[in-house]
N, C-alpha and C. Protein backbone atom coordinates (compact mmCIF):
# COMPACT_ATOMS: atom_id res chain seq x y z
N UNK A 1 110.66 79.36 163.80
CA UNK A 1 109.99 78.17 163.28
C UNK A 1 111.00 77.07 162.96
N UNK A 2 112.13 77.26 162.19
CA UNK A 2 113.12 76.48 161.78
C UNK A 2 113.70 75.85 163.55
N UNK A 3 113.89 76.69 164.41
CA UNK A 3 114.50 75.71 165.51
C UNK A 3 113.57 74.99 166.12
N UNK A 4 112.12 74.91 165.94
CA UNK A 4 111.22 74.32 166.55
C UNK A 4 111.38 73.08 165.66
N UNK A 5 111.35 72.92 164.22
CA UNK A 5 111.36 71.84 163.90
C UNK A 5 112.74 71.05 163.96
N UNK A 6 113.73 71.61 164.15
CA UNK A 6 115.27 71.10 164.47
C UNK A 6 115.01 70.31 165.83
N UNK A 7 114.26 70.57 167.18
CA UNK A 7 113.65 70.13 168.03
C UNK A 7 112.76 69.30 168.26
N UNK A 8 111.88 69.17 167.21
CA UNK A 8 111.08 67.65 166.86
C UNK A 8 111.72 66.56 166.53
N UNK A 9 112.90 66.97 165.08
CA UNK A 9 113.37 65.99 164.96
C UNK A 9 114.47 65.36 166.12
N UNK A 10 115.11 66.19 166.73
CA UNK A 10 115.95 65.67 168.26
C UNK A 10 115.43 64.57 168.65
N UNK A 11 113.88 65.19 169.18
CA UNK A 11 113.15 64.78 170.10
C UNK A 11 112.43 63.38 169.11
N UNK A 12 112.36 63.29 167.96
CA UNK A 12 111.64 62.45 167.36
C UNK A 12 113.19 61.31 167.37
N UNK A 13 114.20 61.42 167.26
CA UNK A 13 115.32 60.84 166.73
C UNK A 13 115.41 60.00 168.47
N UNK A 14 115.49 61.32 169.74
CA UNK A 14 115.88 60.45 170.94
C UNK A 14 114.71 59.31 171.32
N UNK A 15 113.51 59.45 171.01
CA UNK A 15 112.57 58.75 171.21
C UNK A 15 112.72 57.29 170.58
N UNK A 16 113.52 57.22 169.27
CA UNK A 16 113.74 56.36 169.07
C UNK A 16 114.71 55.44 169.38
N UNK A 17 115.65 56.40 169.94
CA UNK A 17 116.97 55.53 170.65
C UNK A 17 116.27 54.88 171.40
N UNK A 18 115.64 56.12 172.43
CA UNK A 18 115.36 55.66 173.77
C UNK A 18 114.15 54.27 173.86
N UNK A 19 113.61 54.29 172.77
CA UNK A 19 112.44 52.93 172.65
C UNK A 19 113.26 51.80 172.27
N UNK A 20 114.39 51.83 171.42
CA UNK A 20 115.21 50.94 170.79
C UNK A 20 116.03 50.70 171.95
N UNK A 21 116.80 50.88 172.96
CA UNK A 21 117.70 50.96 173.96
C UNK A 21 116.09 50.15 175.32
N UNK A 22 115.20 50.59 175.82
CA UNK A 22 114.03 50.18 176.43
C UNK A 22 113.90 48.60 175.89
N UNK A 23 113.50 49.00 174.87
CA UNK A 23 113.17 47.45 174.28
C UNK A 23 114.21 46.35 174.15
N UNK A 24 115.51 46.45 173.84
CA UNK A 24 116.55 45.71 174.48
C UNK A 24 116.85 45.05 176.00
N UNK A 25 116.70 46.22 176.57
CA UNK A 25 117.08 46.21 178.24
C UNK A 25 115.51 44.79 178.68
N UNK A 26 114.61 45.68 178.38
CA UNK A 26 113.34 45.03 178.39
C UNK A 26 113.51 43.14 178.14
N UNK A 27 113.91 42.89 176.33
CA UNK A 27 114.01 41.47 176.24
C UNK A 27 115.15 40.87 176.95
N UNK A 28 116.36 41.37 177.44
CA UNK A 28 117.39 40.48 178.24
C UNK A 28 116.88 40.83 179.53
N UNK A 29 116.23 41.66 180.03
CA UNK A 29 115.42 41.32 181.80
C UNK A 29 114.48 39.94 181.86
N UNK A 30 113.80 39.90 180.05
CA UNK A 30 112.74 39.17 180.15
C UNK A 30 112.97 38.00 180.27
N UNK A 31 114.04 37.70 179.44
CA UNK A 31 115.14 36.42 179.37
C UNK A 31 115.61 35.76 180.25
N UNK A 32 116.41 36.97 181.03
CA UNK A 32 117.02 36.49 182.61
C UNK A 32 115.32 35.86 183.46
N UNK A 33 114.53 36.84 183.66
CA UNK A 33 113.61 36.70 184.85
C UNK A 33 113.11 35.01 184.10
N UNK A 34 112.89 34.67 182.92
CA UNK A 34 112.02 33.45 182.05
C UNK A 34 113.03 32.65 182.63
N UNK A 35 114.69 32.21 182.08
CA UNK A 35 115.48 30.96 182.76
C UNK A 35 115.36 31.21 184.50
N UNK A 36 115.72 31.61 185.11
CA UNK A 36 115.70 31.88 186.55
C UNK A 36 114.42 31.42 187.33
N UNK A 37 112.79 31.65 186.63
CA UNK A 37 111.68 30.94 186.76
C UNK A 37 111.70 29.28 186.56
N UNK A 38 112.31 29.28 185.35
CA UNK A 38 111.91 27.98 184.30
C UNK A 38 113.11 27.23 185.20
N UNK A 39 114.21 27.79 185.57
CA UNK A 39 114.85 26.69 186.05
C UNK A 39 114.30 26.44 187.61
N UNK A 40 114.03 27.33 188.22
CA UNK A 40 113.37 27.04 189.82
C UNK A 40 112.02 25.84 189.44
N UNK A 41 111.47 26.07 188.47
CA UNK A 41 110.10 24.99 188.37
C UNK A 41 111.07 23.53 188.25
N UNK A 42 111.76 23.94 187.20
CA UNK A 42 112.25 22.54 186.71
C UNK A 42 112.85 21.87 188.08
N UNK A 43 113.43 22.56 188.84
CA UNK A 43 114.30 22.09 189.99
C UNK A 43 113.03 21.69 190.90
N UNK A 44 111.86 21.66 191.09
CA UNK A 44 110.25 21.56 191.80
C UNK A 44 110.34 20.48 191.59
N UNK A 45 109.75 20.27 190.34
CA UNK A 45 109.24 19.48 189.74
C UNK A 45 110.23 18.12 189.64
N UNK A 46 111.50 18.16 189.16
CA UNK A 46 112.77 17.77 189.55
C UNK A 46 112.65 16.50 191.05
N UNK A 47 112.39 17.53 191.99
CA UNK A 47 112.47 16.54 193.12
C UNK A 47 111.51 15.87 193.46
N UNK A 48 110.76 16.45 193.21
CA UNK A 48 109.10 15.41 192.92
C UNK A 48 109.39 14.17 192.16
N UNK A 49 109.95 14.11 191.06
CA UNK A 49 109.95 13.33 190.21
C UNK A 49 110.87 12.22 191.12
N UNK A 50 112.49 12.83 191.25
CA UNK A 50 112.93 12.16 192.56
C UNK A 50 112.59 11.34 193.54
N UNK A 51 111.43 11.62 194.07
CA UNK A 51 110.99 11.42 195.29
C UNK A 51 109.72 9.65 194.62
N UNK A 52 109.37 10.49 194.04
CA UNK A 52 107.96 9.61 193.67
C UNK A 52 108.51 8.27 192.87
N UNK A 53 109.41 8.64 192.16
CA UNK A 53 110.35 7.50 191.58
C UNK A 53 111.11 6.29 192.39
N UNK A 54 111.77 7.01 193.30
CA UNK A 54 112.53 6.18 194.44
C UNK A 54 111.61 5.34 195.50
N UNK A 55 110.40 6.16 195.76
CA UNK A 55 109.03 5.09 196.52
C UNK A 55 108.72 4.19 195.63
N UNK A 56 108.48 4.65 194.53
CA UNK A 56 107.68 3.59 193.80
C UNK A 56 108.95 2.44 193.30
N UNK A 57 110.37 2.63 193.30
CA UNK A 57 111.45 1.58 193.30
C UNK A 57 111.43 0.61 194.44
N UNK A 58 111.07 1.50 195.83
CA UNK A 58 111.00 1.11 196.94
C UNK A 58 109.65 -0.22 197.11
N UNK A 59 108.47 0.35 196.81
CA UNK A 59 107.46 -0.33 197.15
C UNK A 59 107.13 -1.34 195.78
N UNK A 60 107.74 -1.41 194.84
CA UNK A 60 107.77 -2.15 193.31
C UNK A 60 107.07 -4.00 194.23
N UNK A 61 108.12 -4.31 194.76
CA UNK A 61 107.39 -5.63 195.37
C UNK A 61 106.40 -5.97 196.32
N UNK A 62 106.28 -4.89 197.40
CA UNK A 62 104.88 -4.81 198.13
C UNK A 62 103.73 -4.74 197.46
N UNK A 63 103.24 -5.95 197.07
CA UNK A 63 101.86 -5.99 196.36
C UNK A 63 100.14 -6.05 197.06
N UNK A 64 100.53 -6.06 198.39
CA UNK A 64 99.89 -5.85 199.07
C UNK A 64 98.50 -5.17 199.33
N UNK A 65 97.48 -4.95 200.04
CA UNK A 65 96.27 -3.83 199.49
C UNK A 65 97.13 -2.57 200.04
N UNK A 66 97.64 -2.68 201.39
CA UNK A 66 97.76 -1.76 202.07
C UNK A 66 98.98 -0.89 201.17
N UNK A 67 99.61 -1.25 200.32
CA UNK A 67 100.72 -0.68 199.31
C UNK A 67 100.19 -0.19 198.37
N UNK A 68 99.03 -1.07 197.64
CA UNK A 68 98.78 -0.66 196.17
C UNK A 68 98.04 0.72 195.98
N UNK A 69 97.67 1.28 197.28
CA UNK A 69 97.25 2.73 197.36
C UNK A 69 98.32 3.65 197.22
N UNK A 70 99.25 3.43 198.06
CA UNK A 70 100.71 4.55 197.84
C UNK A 70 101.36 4.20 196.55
N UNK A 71 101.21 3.17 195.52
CA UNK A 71 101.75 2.75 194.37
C UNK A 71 100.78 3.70 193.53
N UNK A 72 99.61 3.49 193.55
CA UNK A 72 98.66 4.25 192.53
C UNK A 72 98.71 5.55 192.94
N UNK A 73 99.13 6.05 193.95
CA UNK A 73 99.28 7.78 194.08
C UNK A 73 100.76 8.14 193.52
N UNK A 74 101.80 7.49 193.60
CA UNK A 74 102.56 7.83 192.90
C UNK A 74 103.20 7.67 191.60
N UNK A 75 101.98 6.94 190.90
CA UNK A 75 102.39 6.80 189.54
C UNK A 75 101.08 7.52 188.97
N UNK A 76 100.38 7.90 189.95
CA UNK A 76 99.70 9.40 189.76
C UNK A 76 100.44 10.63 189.65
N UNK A 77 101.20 10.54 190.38
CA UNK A 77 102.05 11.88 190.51
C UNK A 77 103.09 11.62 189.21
N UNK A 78 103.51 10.32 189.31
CA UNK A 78 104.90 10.23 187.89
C UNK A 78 104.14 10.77 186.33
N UNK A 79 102.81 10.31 186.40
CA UNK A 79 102.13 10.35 185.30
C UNK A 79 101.77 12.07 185.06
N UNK A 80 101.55 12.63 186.06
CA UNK A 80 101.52 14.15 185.97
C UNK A 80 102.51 14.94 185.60
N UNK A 81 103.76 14.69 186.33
CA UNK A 81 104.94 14.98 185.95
C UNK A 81 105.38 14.30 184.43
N UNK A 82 104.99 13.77 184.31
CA UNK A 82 106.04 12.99 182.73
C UNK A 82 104.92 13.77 181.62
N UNK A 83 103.49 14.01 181.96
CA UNK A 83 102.88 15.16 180.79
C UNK A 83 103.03 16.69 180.77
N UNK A 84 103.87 16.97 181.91
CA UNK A 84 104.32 18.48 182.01
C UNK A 84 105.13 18.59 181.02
N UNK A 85 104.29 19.98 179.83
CA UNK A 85 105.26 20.85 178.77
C UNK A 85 106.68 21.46 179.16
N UNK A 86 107.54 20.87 179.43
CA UNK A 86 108.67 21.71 179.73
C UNK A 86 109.30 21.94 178.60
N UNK A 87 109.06 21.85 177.57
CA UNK A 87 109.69 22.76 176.31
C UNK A 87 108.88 23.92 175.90
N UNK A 88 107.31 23.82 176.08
CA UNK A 88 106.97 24.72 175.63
C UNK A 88 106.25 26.06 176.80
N UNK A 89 107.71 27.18 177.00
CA UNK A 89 107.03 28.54 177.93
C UNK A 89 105.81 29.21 177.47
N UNK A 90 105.03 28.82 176.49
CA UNK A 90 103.97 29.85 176.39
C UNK A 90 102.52 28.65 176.49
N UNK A 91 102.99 27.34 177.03
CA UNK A 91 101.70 26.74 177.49
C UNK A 91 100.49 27.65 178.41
N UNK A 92 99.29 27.41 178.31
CA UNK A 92 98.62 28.69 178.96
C UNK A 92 98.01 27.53 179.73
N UNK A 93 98.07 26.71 180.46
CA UNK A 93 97.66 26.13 181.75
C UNK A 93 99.02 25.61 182.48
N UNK A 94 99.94 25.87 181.88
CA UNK A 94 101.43 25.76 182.89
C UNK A 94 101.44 26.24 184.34
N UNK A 95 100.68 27.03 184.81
CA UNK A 95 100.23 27.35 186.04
C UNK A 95 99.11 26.53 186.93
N UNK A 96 98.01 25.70 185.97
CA UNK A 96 97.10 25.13 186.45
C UNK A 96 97.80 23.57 186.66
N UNK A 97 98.38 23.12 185.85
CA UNK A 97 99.09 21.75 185.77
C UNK A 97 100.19 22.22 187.27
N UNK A 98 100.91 22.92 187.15
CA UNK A 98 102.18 22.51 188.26
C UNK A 98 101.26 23.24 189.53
N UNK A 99 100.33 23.48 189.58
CA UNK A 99 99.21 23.40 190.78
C UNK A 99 98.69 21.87 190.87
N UNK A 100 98.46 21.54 189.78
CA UNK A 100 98.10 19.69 190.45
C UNK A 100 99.04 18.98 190.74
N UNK A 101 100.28 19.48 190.71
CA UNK A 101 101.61 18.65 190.73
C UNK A 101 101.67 18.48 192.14
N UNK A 102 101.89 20.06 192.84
CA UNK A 102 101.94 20.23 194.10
C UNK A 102 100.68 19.69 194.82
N UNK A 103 99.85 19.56 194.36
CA UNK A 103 98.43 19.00 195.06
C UNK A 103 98.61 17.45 195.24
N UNK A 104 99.23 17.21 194.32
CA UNK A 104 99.32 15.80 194.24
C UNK A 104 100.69 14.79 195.04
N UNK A 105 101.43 16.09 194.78
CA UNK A 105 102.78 15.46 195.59
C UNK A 105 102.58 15.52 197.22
N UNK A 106 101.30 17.12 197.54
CA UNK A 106 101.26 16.85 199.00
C UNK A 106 100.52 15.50 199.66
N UNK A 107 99.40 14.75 198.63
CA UNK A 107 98.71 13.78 199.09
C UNK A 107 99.70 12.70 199.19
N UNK A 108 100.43 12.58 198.32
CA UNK A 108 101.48 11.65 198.36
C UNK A 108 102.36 11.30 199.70
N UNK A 109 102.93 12.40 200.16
CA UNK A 109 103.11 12.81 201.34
C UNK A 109 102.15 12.62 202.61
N UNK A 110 101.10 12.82 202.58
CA UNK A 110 100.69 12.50 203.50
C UNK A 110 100.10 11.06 203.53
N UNK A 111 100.63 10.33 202.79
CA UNK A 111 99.94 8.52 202.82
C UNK A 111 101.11 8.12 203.33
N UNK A 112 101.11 7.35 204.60
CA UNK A 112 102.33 7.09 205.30
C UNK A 112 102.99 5.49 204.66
N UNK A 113 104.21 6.27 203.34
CA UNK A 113 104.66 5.28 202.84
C UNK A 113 106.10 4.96 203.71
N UNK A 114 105.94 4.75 204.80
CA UNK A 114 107.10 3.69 205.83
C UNK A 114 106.31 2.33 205.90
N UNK A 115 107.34 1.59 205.71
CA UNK A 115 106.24 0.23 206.07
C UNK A 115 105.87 0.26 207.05
């Protein structure tokens, strides 16, 4: 009886390493995989912002009708991008927003802003 309970406690003692040692490994995987995400979006989102900025520098004096459509899609897109939470990772539509980003940057794209 005495070595059976010498054996619980082992087993009660490694369980706790082993959850304490798990749960470590666990938050610095979680850490790494969260920056490595958060920075690939930011770098997305990043060139979008890039992109939509430099047209709309570009087309600033074409006041034109045939302009003021590619002007209002991309200060559609700037305006999407400049309300994206990027401080806060536990936003719970952070997935639905940088889905309209990309929705929005492809229309952008396809309005043929060459003069």
């Amino acid at each position: 009886r005495a070595g059976s309970e010498h054996d619980e406690e082992f087993h009660g003692e490694g369980y706790q390493e082993g959850y304490a040692e798990g749960s470590h490994v666990g938050v610095v995987e979680g850490r790494r995989y969260g920056s490595l995400h958060g920075a690939k979006i930011g770098s997305e989102i990043g060139s979008y912002l890039g992109f939509a900025l430099t047209w709309q520098c570009l087309l600033q004096n074409c006041t034109d009708e045939k302009n003021s459509k590619k002007i209002r899609a991309l200060d559609s897109l700037i305006g999407l991008i400049q309300k994206f939470p990027y401080e806060d990772p536990t936003y719970d539509k952070l997935q639905e927003d940088l889905e309209k980003i990309r929705g929005k940057f492809k229309q952008v794209c396809r309005i043929k802003l060459l003069f």
